[in-house]
N, C-alpha and C. Protein backbone atom coordinates (compact mmCIF):
# COMPACT_ATOMS: atom_id res chain seq x y z
N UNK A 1 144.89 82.51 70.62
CA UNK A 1 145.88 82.15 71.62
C UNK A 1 147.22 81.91 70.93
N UNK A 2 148.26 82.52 71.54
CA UNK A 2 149.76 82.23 70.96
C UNK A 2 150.37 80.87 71.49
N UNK A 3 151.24 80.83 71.53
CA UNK A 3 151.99 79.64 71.96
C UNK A 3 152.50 79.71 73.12
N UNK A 4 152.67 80.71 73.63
CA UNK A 4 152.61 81.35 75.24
C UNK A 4 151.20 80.82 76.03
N UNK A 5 150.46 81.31 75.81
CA UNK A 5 148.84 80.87 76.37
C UNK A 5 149.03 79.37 76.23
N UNK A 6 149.40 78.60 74.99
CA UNK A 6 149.65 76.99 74.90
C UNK A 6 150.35 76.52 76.19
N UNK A 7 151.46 76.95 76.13
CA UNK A 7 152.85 76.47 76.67
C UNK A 7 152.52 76.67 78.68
N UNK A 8 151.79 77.76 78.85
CA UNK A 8 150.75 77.81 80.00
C UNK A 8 150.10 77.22 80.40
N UNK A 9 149.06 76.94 79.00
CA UNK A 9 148.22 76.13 80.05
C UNK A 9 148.53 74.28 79.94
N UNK A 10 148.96 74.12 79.40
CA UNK A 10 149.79 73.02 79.28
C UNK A 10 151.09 72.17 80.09
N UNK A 11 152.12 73.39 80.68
CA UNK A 11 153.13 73.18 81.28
C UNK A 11 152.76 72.71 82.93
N UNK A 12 151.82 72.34 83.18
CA UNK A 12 151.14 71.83 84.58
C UNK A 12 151.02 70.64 84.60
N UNK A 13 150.40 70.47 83.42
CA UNK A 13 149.60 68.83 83.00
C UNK A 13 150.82 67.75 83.28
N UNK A 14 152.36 67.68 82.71
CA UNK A 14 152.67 66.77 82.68
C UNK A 14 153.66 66.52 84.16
N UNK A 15 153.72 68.03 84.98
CA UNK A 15 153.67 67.95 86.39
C UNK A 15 152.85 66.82 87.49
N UNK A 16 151.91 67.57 87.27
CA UNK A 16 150.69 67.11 88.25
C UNK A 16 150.34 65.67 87.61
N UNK A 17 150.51 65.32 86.67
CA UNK A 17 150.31 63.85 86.44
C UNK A 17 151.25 62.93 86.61
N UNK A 18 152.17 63.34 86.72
CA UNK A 18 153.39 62.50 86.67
C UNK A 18 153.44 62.48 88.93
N UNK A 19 152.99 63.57 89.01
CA UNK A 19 152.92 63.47 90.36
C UNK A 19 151.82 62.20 91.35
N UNK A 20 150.98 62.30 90.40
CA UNK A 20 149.34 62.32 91.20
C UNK A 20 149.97 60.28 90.27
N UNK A 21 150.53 60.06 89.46
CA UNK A 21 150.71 58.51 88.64
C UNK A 21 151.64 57.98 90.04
N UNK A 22 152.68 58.79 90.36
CA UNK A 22 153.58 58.43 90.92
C UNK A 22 153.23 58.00 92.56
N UNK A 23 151.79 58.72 93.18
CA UNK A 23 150.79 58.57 94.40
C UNK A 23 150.03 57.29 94.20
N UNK A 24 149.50 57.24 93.06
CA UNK A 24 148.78 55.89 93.11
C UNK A 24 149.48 54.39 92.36
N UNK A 25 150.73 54.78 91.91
CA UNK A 25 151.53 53.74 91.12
C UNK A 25 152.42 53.10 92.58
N UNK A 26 152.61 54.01 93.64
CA UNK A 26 153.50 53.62 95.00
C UNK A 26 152.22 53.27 96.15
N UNK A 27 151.11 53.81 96.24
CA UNK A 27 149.76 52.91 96.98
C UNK A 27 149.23 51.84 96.83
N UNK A 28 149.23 51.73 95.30
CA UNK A 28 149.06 50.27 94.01
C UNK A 28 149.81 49.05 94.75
N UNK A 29 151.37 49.59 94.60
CA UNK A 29 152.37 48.67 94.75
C UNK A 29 152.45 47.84 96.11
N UNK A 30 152.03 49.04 97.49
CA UNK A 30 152.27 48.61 98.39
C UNK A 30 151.18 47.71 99.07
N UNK A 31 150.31 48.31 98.66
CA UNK A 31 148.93 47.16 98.80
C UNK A 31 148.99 46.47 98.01
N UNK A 32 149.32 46.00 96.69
CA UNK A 32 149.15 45.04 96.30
C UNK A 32 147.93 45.29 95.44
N UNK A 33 146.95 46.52 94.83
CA UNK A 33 146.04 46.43 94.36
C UNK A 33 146.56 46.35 92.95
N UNK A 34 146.44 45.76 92.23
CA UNK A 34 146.67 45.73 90.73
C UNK A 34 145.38 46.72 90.15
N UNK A 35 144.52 47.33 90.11
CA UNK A 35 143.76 47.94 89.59
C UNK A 35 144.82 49.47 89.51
N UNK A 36 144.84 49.72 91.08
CA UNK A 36 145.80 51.25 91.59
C UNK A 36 146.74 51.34 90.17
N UNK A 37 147.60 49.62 90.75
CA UNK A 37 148.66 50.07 89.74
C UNK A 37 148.67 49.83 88.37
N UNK A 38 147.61 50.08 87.46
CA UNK A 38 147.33 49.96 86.38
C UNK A 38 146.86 51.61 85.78
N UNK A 39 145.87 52.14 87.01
CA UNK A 39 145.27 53.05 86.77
C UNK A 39 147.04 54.44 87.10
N UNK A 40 148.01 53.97 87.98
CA UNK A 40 149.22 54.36 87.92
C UNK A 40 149.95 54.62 86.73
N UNK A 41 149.94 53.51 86.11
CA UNK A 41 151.15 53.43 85.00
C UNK A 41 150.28 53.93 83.38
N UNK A 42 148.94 54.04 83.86
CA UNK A 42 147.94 54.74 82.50
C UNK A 42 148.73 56.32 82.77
N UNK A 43 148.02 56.96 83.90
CA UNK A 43 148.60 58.17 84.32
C UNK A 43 149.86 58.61 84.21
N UNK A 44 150.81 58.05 84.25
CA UNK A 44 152.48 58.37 83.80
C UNK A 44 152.20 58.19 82.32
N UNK A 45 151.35 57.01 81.56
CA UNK A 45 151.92 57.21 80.11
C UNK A 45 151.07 58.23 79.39
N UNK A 46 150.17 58.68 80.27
CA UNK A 46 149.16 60.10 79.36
C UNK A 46 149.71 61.14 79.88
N UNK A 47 150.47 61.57 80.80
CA UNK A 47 151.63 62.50 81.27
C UNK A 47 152.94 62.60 80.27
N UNK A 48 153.15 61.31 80.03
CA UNK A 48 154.44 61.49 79.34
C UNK A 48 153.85 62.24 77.93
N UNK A 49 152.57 61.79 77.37
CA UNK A 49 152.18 62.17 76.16
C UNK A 49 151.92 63.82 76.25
N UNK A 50 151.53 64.15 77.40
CA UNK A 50 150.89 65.44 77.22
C UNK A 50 152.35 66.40 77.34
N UNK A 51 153.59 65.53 77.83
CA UNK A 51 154.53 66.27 77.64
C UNK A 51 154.98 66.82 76.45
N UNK A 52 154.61 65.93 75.39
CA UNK A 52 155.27 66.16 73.93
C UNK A 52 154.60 67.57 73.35
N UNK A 53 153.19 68.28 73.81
CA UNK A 53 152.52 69.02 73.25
C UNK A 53 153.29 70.68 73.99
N UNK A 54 153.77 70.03 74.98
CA UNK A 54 154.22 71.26 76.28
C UNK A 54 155.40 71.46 75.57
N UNK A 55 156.43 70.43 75.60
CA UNK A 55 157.61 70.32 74.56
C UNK A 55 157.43 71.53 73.54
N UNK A 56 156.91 71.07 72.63
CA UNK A 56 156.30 71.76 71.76
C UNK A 56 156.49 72.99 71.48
N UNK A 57 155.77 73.89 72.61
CA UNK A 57 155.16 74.86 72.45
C UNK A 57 156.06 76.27 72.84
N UNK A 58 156.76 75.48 73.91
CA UNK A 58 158.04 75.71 74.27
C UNK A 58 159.11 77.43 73.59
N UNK A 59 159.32 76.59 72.37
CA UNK A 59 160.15 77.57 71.36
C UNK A 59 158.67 79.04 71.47
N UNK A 60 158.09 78.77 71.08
CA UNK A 60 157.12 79.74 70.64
C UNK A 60 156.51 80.72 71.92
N UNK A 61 156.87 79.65 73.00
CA UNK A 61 156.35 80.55 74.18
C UNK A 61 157.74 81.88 74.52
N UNK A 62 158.90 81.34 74.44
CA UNK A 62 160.13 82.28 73.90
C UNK A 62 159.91 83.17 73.00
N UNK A 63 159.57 83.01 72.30
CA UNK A 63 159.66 84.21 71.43
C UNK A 63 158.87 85.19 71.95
N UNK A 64 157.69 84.84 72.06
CA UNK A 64 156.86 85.69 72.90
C UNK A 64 157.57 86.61 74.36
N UNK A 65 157.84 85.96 75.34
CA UNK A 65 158.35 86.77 76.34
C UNK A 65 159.95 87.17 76.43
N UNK A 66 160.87 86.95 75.38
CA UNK A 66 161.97 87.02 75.39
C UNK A 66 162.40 88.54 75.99
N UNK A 67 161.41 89.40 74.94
CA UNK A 67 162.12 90.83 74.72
C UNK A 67 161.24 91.26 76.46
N UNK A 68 160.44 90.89 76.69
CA UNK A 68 159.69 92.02 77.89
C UNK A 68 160.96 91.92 78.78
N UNK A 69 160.18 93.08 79.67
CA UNK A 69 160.92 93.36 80.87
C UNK A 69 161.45 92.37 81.98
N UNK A 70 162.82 92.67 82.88
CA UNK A 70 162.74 91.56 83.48
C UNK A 70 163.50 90.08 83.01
N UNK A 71 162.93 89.59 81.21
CA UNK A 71 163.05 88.58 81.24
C UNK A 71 164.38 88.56 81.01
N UNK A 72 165.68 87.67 81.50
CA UNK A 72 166.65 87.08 80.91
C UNK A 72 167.00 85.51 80.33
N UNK A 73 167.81 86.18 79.28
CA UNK A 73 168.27 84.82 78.35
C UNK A 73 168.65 83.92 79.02
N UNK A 74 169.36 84.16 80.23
CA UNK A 74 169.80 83.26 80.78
C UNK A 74 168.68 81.88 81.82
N UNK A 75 167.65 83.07 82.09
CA UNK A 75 166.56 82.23 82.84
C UNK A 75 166.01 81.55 82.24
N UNK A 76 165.84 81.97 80.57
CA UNK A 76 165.16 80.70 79.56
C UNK A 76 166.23 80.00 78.96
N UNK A 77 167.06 80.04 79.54
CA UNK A 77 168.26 78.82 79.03
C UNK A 77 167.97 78.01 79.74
N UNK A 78 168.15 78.03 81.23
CA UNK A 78 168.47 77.13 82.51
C UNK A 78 166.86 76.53 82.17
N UNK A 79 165.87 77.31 81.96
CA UNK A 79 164.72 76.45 82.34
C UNK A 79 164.72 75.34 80.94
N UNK A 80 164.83 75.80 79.71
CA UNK A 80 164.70 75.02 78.49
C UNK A 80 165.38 74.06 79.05
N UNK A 81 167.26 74.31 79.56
CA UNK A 81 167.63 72.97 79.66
C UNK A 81 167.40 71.73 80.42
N UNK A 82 166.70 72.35 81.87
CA UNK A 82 165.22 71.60 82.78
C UNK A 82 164.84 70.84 82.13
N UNK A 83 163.88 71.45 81.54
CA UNK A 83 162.88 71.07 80.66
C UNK A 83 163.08 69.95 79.56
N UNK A 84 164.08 70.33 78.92
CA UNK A 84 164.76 69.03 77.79
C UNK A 84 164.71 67.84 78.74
N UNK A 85 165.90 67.98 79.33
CA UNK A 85 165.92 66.95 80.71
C UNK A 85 164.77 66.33 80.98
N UNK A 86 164.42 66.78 82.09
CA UNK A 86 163.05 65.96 82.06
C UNK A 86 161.75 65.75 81.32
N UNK A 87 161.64 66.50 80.07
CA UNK A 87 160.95 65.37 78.85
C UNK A 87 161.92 64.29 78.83
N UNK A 88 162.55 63.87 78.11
CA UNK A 88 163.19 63.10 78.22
C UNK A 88 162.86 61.89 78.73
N UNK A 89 163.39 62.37 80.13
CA UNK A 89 163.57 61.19 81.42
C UNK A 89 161.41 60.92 81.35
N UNK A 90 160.73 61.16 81.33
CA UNK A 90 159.18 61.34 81.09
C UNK A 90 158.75 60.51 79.95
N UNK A 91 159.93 60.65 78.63
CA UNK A 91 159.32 59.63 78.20
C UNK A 91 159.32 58.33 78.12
N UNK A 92 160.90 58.66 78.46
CA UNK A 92 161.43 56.85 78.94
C UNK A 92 160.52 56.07 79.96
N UNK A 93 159.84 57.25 80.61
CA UNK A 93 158.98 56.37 81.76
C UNK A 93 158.16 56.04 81.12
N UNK A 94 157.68 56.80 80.05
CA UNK A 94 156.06 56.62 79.83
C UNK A 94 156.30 55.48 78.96
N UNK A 95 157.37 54.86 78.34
CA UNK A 95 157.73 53.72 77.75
C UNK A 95 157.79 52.40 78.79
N UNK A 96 158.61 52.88 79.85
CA UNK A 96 158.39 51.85 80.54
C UNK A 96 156.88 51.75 81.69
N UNK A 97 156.00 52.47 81.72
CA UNK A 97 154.72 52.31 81.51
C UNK A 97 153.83 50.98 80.80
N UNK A 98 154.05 51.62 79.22
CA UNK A 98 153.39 51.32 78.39
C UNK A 98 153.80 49.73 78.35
N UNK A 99 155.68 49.41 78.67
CA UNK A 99 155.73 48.04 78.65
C UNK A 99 155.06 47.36 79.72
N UNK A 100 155.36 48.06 81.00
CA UNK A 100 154.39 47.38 82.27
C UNK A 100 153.07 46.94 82.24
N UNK A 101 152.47 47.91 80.96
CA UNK A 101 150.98 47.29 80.92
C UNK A 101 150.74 46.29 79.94
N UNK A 102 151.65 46.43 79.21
CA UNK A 102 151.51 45.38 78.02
C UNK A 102 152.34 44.32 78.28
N UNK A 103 152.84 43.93 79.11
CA UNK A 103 153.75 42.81 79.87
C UNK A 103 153.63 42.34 80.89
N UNK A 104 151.95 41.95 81.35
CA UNK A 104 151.67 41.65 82.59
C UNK A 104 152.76 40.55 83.06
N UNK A 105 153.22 39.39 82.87
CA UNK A 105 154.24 38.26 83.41
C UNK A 105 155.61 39.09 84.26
N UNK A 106 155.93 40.56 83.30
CA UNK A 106 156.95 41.04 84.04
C UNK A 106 156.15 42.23 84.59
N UNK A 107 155.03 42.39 85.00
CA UNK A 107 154.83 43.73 85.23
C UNK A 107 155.07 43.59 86.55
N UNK A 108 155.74 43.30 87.53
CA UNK A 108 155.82 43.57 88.74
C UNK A 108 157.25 44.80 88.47
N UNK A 109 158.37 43.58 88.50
CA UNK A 109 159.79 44.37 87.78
C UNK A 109 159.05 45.66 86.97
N UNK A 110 158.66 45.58 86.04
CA UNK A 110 158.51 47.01 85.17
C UNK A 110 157.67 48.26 85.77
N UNK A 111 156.89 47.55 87.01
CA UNK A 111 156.38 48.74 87.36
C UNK A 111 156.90 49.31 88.63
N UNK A 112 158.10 48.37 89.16
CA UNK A 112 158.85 48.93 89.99
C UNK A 112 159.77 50.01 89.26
N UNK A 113 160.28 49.49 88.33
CA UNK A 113 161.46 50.28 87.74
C UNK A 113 160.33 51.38 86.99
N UNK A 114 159.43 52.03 86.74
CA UNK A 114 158.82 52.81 86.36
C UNK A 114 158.26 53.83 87.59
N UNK A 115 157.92 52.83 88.63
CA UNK A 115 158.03 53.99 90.07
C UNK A 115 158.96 54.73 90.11
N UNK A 116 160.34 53.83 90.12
CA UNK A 116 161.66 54.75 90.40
C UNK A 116 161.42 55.92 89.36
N UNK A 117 161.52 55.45 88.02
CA UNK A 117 161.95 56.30 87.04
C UNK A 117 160.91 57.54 86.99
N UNK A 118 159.74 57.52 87.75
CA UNK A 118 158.67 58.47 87.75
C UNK A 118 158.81 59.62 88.97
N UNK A 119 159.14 58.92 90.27
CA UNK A 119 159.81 59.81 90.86
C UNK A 119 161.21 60.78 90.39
N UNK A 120 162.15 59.85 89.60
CA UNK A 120 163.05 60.79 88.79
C UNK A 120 162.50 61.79 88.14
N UNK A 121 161.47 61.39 86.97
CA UNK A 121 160.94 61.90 85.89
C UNK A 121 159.99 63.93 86.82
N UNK A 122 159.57 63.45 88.21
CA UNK A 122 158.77 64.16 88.63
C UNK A 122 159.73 65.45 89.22
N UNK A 123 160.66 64.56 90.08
CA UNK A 123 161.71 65.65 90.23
C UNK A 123 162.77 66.77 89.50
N UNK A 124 163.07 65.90 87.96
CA UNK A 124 163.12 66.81 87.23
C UNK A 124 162.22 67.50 86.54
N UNK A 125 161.22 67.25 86.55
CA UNK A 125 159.60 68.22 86.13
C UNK A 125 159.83 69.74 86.92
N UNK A 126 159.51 69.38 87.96
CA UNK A 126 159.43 70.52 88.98
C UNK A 126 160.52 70.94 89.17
N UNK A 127 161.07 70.61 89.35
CA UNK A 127 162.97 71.87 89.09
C UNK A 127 162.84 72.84 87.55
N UNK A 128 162.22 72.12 86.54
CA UNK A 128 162.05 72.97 84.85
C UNK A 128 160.91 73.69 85.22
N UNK A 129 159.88 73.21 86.17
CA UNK A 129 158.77 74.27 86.13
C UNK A 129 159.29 75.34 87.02
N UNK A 130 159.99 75.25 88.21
CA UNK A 130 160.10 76.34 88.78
C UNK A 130 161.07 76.92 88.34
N UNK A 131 161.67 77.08 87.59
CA UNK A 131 162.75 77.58 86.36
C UNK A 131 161.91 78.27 85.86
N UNK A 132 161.31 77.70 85.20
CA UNK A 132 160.14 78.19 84.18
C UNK A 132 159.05 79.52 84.88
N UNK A 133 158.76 79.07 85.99
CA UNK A 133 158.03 80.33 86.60
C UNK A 133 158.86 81.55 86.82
N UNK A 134 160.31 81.57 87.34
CA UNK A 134 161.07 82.46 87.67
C UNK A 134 161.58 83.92 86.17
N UNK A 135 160.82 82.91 85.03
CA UNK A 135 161.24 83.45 83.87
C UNK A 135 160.57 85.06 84.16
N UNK A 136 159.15 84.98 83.94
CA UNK A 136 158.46 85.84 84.38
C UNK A 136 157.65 86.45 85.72
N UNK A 137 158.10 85.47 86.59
CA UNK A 137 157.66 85.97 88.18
C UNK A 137 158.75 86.38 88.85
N UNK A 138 159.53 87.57 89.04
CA UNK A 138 160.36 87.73 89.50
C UNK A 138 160.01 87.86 91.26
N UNK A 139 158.93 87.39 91.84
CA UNK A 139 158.79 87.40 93.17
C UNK A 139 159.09 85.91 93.28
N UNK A 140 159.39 84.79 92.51
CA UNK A 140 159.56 83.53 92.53
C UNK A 140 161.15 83.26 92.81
N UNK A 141 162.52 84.04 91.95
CA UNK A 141 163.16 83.77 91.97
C UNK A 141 164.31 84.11 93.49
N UNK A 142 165.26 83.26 93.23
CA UNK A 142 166.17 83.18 94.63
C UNK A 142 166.60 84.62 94.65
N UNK A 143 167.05 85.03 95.92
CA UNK A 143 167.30 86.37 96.31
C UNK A 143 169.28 86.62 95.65
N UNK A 144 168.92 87.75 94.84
CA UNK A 144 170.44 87.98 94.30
C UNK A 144 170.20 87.71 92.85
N UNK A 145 169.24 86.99 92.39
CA UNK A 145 169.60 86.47 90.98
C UNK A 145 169.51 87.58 89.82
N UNK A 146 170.60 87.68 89.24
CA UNK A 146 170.46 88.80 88.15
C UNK A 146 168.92 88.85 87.31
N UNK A 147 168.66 90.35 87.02
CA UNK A 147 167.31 90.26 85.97
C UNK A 147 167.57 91.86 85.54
N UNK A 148 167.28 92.18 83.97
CA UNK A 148 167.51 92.99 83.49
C UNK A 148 166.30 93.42 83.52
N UNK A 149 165.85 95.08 84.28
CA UNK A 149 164.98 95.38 84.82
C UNK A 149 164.97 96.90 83.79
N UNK A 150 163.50 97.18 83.19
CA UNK A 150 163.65 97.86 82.04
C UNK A 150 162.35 98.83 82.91
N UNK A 151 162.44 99.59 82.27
CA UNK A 151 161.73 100.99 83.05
C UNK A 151 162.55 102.26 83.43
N UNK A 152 161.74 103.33 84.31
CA UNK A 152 162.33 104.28 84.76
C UNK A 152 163.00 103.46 86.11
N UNK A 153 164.07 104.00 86.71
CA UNK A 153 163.92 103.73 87.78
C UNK A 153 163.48 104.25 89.26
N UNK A 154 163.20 103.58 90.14
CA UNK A 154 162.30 103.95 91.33
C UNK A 154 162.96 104.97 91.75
N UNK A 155 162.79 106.11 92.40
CA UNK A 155 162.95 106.91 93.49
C UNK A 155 163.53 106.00 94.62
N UNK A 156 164.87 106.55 95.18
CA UNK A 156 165.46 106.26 96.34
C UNK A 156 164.31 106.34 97.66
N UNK A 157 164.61 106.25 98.60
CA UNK A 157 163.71 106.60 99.83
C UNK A 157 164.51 107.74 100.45
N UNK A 158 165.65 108.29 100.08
CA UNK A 158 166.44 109.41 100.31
C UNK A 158 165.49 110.37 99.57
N UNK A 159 165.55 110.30 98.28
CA UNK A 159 164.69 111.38 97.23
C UNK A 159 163.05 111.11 97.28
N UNK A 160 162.94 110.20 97.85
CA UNK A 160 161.27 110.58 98.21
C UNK A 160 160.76 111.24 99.39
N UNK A 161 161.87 110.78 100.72
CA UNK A 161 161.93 112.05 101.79
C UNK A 161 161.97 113.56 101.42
N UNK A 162 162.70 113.76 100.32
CA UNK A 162 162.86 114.90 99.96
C UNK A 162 162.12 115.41 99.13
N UNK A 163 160.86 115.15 98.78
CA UNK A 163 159.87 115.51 98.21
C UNK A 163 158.40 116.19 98.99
């Protein structure tokens, strides 16, 4: 497996966890279950970790799809810079996590301000992932967006009538 296959199967994990932390860290809170919101703020800080491996892999998954068809520099700019971004903001959460659990006296405050910062953290996730998909799914991206399209090109529907 290259670093492409890595950067794949990896680039979900710190999505969907940061999502699924951020469901039971705001159910936790509002009921009042301290278990929820423990088993919450675990989930954001093993999200934030699994970000560092996605991070990672990142450069190497570039190299790999740079040259194919389709792909532009520009689409793995915008998504890398996503992506920086919210690692980032992901780990600061997963810090303020890690203090929420290790600071029960303030963990109310810390795991409020770690809700917020997880909904941040999630929203910039998913803006870098769907960046990130558009690299190579060109049925993903917005209508108009430039892509350097390598091949023969198609037959008109003028010159295929005429065949």
């Amino acid at each position: 497996m290259n670093e492409a296959h890595w950067h794949l199967l990896l680039n979900h994990t710190p999505i969907l966890g940061t999502l699924f932390g951020l469901l039971l860290l705001a159910i936790g809170m509002l009921r009042h279950h301290t278990p929820a919101v423990r088993i919450g703020l675990i989930t954001v800080l093993i999200s934030a970790l699994l970000c560092i491996p996605t991070q990672l892999t990142g450069e190497g998954a570039e190299e790999v799809v740079e040259d194919m068809p389709g792909v532009t520099h520009t689409l793995i700019h915008e998504h890398e810079e996503a992506a920086e971004v919210g690692f980032w903001a992901l780990e600061a959460t997963g810090v303020l996590a890690l203090l929420a659990l290790l600071m029960p006296t303030r963990g109310h405050l810390l795991s409020g301000l770690t809700l917020a910062a997880t909904a941040a953290s999630f929203g910039l996730l998913a803006r870098a992932g769907t960046l990130g998909g558009q690299i190579t799914h060109a049925e993903v991206r917005p209508a108009g967006a430039k892509t350097e399209v390598a091949g023969p090109a198609r037959p008109s529907e003028e010159q295929e009538d005429h065949k």
